[in-house]
C-alpha atoms as a PDB file:
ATOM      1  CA  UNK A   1       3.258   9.197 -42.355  1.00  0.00           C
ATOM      2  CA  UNK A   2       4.217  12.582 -41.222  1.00  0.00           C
ATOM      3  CA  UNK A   3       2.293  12.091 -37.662  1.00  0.00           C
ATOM      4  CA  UNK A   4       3.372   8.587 -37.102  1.00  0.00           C
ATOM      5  CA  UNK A   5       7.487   9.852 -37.474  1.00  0.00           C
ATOM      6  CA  UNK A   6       6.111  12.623 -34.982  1.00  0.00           C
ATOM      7  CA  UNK A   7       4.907  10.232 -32.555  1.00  0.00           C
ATOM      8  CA  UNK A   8       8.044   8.173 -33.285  1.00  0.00           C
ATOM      9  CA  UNK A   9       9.977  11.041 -32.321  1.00  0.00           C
ATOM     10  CA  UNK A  10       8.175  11.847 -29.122  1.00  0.00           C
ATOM     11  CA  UNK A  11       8.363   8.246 -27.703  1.00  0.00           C
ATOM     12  CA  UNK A  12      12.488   8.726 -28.152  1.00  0.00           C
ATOM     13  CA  UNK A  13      12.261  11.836 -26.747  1.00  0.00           C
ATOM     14  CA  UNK A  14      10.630  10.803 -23.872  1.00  0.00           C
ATOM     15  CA  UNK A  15      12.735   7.336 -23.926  1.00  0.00           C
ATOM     16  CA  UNK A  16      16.001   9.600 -23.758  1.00  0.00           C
ATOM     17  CA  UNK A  17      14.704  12.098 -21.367  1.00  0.00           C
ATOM     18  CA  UNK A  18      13.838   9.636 -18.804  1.00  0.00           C
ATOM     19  CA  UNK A  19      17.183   7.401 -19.628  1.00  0.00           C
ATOM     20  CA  UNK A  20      19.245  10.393 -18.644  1.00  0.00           C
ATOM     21  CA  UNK A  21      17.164  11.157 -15.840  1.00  0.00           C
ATOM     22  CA  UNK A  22      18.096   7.700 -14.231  1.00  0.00           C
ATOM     23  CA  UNK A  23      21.196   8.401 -15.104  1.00  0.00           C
ATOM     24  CA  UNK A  24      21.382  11.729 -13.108  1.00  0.00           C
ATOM     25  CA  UNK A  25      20.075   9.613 -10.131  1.00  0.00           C
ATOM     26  CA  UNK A  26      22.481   7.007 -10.467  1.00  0.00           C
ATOM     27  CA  UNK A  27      22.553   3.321  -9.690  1.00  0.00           C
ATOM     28  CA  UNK A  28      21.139   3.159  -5.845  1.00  0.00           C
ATOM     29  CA  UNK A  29      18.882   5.218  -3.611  1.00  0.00           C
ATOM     30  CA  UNK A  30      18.162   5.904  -0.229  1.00  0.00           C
ATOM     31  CA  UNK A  31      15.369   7.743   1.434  1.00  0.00           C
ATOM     32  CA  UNK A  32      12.143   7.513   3.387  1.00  0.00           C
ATOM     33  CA  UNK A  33       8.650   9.000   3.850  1.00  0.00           C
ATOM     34  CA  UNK A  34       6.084   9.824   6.595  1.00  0.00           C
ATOM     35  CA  UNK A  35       2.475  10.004   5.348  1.00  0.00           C
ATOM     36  CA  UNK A  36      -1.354   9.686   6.528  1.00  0.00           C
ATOM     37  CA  UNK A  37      -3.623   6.708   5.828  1.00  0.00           C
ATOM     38  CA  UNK A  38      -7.642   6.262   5.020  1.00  0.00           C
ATOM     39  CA  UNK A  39      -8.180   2.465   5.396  1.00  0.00           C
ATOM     40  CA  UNK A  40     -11.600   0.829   5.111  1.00  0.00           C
ATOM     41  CA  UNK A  41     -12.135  -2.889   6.087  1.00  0.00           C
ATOM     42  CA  UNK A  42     -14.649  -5.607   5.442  1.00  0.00           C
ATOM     43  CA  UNK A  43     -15.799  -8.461   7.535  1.00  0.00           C
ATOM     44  CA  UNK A  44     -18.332 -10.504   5.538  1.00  0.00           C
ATOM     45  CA  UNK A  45     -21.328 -11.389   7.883  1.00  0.00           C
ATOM     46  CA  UNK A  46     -21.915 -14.717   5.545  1.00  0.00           C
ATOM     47  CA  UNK A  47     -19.523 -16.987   4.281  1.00  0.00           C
ATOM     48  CA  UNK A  48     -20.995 -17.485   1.271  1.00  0.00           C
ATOM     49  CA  UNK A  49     -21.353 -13.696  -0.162  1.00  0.00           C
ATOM     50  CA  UNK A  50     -19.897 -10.451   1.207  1.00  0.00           C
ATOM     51  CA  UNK A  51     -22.992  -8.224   0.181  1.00  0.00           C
ATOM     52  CA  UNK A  52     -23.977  -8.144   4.062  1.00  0.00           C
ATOM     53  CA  UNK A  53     -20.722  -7.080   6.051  1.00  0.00           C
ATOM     54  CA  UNK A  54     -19.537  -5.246   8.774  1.00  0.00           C
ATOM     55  CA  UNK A  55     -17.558  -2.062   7.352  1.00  0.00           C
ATOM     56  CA  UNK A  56     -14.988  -0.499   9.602  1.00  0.00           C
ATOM     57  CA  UNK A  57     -13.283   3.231   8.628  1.00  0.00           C
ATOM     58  CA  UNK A  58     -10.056   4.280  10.263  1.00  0.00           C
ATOM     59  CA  UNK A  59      -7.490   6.673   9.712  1.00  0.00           C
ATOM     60  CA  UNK A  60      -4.058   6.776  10.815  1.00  0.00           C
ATOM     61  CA  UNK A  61       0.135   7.367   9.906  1.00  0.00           C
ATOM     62  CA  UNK A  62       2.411   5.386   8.099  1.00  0.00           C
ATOM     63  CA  UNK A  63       6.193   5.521   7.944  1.00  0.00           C
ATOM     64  CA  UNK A  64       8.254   3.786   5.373  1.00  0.00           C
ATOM     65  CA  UNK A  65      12.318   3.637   4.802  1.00  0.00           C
ATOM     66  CA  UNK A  66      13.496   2.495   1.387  1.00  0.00           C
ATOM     67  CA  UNK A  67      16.389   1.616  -1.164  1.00  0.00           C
ATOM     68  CA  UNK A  68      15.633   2.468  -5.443  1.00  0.00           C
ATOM     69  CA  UNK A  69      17.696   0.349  -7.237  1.00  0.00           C
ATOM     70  CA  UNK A  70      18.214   2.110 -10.503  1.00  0.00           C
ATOM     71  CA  UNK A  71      18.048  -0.192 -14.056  1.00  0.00           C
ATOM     72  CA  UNK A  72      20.924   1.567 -16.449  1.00  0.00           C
ATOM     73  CA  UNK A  73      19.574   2.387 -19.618  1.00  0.00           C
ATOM     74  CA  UNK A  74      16.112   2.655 -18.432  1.00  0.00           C
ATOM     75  CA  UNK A  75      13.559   4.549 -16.860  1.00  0.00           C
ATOM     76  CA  UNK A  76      12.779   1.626 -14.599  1.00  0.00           C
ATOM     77  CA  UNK A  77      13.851   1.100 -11.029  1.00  0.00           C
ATOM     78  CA  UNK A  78      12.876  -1.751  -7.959  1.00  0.00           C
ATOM     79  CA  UNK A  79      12.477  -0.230  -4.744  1.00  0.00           C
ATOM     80  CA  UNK A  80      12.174  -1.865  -1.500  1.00  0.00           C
ATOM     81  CA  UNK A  81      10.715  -1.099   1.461  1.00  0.00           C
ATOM     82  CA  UNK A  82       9.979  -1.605   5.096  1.00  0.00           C
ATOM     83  CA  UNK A  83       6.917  -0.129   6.047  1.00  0.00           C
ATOM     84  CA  UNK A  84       5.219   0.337   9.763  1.00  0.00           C
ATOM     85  CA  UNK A  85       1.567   1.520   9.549  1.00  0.00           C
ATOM     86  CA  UNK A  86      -0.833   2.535  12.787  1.00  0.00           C
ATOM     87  CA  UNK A  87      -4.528   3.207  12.066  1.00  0.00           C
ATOM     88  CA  UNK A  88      -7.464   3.826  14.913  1.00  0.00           C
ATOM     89  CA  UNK A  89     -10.150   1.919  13.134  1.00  0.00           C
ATOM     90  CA  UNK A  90     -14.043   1.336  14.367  1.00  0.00           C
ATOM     91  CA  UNK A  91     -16.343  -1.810  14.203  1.00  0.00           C
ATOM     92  CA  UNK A  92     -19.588  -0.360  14.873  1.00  0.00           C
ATOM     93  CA  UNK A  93     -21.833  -3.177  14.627  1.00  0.00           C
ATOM     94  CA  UNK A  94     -19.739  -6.199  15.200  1.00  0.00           C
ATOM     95  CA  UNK A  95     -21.404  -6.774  18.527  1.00  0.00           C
ATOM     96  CA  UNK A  96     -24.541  -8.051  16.319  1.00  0.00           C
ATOM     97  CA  UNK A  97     -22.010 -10.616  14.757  1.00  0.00           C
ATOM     98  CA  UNK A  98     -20.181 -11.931  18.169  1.00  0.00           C
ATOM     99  CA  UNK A  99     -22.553 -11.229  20.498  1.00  0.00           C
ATOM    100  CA  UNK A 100     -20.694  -8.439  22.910  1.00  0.00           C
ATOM    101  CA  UNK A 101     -19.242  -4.731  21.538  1.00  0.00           C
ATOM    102  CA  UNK A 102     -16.129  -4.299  20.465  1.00  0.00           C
ATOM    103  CA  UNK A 103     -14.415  -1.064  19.598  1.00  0.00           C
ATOM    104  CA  UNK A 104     -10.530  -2.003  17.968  1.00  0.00           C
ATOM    105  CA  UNK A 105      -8.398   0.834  19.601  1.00  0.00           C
ATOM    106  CA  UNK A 106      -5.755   0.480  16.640  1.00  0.00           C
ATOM    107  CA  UNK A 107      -4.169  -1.706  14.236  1.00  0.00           C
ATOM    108  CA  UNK A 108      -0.405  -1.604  13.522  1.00  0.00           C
ATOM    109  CA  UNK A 109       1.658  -3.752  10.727  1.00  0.00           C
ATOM    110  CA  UNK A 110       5.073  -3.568   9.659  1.00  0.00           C
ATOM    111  CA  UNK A 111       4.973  -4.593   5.846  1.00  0.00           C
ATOM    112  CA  UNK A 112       7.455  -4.852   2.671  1.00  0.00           C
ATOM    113  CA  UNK A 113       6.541  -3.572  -0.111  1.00  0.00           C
ATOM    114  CA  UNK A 114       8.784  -4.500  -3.007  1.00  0.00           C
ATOM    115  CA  UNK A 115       7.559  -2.187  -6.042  1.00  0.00           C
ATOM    116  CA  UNK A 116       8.791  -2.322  -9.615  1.00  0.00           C
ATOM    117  CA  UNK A 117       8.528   1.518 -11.396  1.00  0.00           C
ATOM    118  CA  UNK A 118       9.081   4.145 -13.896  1.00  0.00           C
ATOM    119  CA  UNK A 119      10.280   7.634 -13.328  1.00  0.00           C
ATOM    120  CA  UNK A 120      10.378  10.158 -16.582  1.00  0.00           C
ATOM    121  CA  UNK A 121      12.235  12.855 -16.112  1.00  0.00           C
ATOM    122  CA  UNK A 122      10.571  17.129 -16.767  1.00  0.00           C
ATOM    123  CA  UNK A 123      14.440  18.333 -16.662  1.00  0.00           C
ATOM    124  CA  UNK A 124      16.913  17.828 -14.488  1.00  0.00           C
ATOM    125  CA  UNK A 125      15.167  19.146 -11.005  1.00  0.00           C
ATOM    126  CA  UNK A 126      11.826  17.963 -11.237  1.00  0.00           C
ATOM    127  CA  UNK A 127      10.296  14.035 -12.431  1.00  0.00           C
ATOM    128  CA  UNK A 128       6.934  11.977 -11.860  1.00  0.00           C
ATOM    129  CA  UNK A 129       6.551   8.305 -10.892  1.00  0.00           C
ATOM    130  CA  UNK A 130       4.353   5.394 -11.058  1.00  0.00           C
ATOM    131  CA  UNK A 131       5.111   2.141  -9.618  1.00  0.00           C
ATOM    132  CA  UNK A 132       3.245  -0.918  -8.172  1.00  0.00           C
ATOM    133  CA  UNK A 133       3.800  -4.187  -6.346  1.00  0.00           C
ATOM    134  CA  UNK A 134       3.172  -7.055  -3.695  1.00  0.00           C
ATOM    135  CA  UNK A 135       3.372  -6.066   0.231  1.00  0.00           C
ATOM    136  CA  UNK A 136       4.701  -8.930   2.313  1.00  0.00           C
ATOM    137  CA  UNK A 137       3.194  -8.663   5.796  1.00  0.00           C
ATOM    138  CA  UNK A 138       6.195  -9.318   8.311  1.00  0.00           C
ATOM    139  CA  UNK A 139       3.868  -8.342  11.500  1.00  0.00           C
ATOM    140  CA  UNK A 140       0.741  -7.202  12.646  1.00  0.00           C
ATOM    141  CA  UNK A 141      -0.947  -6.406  16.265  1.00  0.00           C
ATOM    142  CA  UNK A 142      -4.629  -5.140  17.201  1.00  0.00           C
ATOM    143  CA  UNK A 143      -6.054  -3.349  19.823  1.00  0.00           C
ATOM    144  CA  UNK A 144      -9.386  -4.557  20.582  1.00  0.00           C
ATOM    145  CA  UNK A 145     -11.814  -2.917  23.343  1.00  0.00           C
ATOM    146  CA  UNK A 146     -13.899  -4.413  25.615  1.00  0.00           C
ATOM    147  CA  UNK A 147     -13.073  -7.864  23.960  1.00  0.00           C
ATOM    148  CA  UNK A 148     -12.615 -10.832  25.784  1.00  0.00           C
ATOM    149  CA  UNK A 149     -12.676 -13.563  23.660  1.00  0.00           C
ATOM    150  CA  UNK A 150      -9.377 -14.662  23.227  1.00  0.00           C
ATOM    151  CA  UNK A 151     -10.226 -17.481  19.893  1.00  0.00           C
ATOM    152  CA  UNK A 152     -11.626 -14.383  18.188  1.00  0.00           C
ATOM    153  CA  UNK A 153      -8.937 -12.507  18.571  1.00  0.00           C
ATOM    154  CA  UNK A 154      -6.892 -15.988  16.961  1.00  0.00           C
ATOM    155  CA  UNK A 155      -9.314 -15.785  13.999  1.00  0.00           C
ATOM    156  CA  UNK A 156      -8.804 -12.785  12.748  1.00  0.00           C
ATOM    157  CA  UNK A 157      -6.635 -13.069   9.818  1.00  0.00           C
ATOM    158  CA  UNK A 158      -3.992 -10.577   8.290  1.00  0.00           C
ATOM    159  CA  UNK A 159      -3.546 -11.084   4.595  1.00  0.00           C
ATOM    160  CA  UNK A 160       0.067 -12.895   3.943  1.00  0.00           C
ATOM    161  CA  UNK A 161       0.128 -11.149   0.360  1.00  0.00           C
ATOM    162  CA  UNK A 162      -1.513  -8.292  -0.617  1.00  0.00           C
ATOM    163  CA  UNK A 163      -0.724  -4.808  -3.284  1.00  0.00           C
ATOM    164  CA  UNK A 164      -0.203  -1.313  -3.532  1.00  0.00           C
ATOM    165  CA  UNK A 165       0.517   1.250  -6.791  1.00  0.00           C
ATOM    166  CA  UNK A 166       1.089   4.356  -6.311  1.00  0.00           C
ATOM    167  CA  UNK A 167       1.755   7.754  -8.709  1.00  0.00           C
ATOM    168  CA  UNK A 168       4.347  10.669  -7.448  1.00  0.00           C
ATOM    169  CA  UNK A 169       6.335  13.625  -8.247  1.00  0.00           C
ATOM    170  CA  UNK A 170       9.843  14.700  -7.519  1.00  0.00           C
ATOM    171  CA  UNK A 171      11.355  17.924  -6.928  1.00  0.00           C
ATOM    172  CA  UNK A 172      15.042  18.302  -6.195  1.00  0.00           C
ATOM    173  CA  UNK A 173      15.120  15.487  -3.568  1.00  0.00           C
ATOM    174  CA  UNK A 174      11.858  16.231  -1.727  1.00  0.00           C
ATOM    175  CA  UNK A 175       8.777  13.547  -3.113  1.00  0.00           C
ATOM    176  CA  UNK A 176       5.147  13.797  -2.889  1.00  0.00           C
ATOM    177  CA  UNK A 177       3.145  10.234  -3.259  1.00  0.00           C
ATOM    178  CA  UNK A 178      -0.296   8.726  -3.408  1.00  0.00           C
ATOM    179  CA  UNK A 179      -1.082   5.232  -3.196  1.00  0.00           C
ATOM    180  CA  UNK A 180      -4.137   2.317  -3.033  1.00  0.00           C
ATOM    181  CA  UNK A 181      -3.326  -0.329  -1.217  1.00  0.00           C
ATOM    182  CA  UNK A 182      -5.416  -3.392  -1.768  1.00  0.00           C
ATOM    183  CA  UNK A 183      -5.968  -7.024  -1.129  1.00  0.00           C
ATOM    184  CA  UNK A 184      -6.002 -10.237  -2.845  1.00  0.00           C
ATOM    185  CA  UNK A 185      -9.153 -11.250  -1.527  1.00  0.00           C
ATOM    186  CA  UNK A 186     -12.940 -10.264  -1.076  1.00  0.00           C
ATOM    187  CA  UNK A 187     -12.875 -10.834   2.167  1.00  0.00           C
ATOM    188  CA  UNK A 188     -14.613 -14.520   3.223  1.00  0.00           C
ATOM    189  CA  UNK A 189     -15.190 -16.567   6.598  1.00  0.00           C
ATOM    190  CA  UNK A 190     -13.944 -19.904   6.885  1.00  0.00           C
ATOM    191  CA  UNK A 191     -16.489 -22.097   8.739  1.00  0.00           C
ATOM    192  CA  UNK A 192     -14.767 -25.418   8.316  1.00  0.00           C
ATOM    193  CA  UNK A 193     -11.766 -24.220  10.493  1.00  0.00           C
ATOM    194  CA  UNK A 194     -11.971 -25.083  14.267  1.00  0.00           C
ATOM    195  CA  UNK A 195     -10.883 -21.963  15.995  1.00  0.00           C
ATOM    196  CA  UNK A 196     -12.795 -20.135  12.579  1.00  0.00           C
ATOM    197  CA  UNK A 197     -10.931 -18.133  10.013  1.00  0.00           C
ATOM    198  CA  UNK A 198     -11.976 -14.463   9.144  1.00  0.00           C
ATOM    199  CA  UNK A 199     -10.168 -12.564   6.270  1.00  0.00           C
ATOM    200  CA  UNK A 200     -11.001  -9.041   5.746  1.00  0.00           C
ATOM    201  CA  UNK A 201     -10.938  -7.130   3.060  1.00  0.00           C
ATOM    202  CA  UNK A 202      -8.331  -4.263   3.412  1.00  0.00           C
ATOM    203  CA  UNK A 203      -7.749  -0.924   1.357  1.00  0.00           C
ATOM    204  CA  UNK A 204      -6.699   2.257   2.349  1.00  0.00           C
ATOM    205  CA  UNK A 205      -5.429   5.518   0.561  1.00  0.00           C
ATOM    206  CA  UNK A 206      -2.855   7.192   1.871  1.00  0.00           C
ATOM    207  CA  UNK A 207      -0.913  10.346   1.008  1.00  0.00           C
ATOM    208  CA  UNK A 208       3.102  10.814   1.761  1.00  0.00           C
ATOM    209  CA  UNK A 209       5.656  13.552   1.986  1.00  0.00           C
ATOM    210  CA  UNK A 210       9.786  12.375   1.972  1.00  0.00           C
ATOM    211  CA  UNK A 211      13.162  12.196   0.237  1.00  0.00           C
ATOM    212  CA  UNK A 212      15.676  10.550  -1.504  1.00  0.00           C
ATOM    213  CA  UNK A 213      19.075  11.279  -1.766  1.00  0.00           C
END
């Protein structure tokens, strides 16, 4: 009895410490962050399994803008945000799938994440996150080397939907974040489609510095 009234308390303490921290932070939120990416992608080399694929590596920047809508009463909060992401990635052995080398120069995309979280507050200057959600893609544009083949090019798809969660701290109004970014998908080639269809299979890491006033 005594520890579950001691765990009791601690789950209101915790409750009450992160209530008031929302409330320091009041109802709406501006800020932005600047961050580096790790991205891997997938191409599967058969349609029917993605055990034999092409892997391509890449690192890059991302820079995001956003607005925290604060829930009263809770530590919860929906953020927004409008996200523009360049990586330099490399196919190394997609010439074996197409036929001629390619080297992609760089991927960009402009994506909004909308992300439902928690913040609990450690006092009044300092606070940790965790929050998670679906990124719309809004744009995207490639750089491919060396690549003339204009339907391939066409075929290669960007995934409409796809997620990210991520786990920060706060301090004053300066944030640290990490985040996986991942896709819906395993990644597939669609045969039956004239022009072909080929979905990758995105994830990245990536590691931001901002703040939020």
């Amino acid at each position: 009895m005594k520890k579950f009234i001691i765990t009791a308390l601690a789950i209101m303490a915790t409750a009450l410490s992160a209530e008031a921290h929302n409330n320091i932070l009041g109802l709406f939120n501006v800020g932005g962050r600047i961050g580096i990416i790790s991205s891997s992608e997938k191409i599967p080399m058969d349609g029917e399994a993605i055990k034999e694929s092409i892997t391509a590596e890449g690192t890059g920047w991302t820079g995001t803008v956003f607005a925290r809508i604060n829930i009263p009463k809770l530590p919860l909060y929906i953020q927004p945000e409008l996200q523009y992401t360049n990586t330099t990635i490399d196919l190394p052995s997609i010439d074996d799938f197409i036929g001629e080398k390619v080297e992609v120069e760089s991927h960009t995309y402009i994506d909004l994440p909308i992300l439902i979280g928690a913040e609990i507050g450690l006092g009044s200057l300092a606070s940790v996150r965790v929050n998670a959600g679906p990124v719309f893609a809004i744009t995207s544009e490639k750089g491919f080397g060396d690549l003339v083949k204009d339907d391939f090019i066409a075929a290669y798809k960007d995934p409409v939907v796809s997620w990210t969660a991520g786990l920060g701290v706060k301090v004053l109004s300066f944030i640290a974040e990490v985040r996986y970014n991942g896709n819906f998908n395993g990644g597939e080639i669609n045969f039956d489609d004239i022009e072909g269809s080929i979905n990758t299979n995105r994830t990245s890491w990536n590691l931001s510095i901002g703040v939020v006033f």
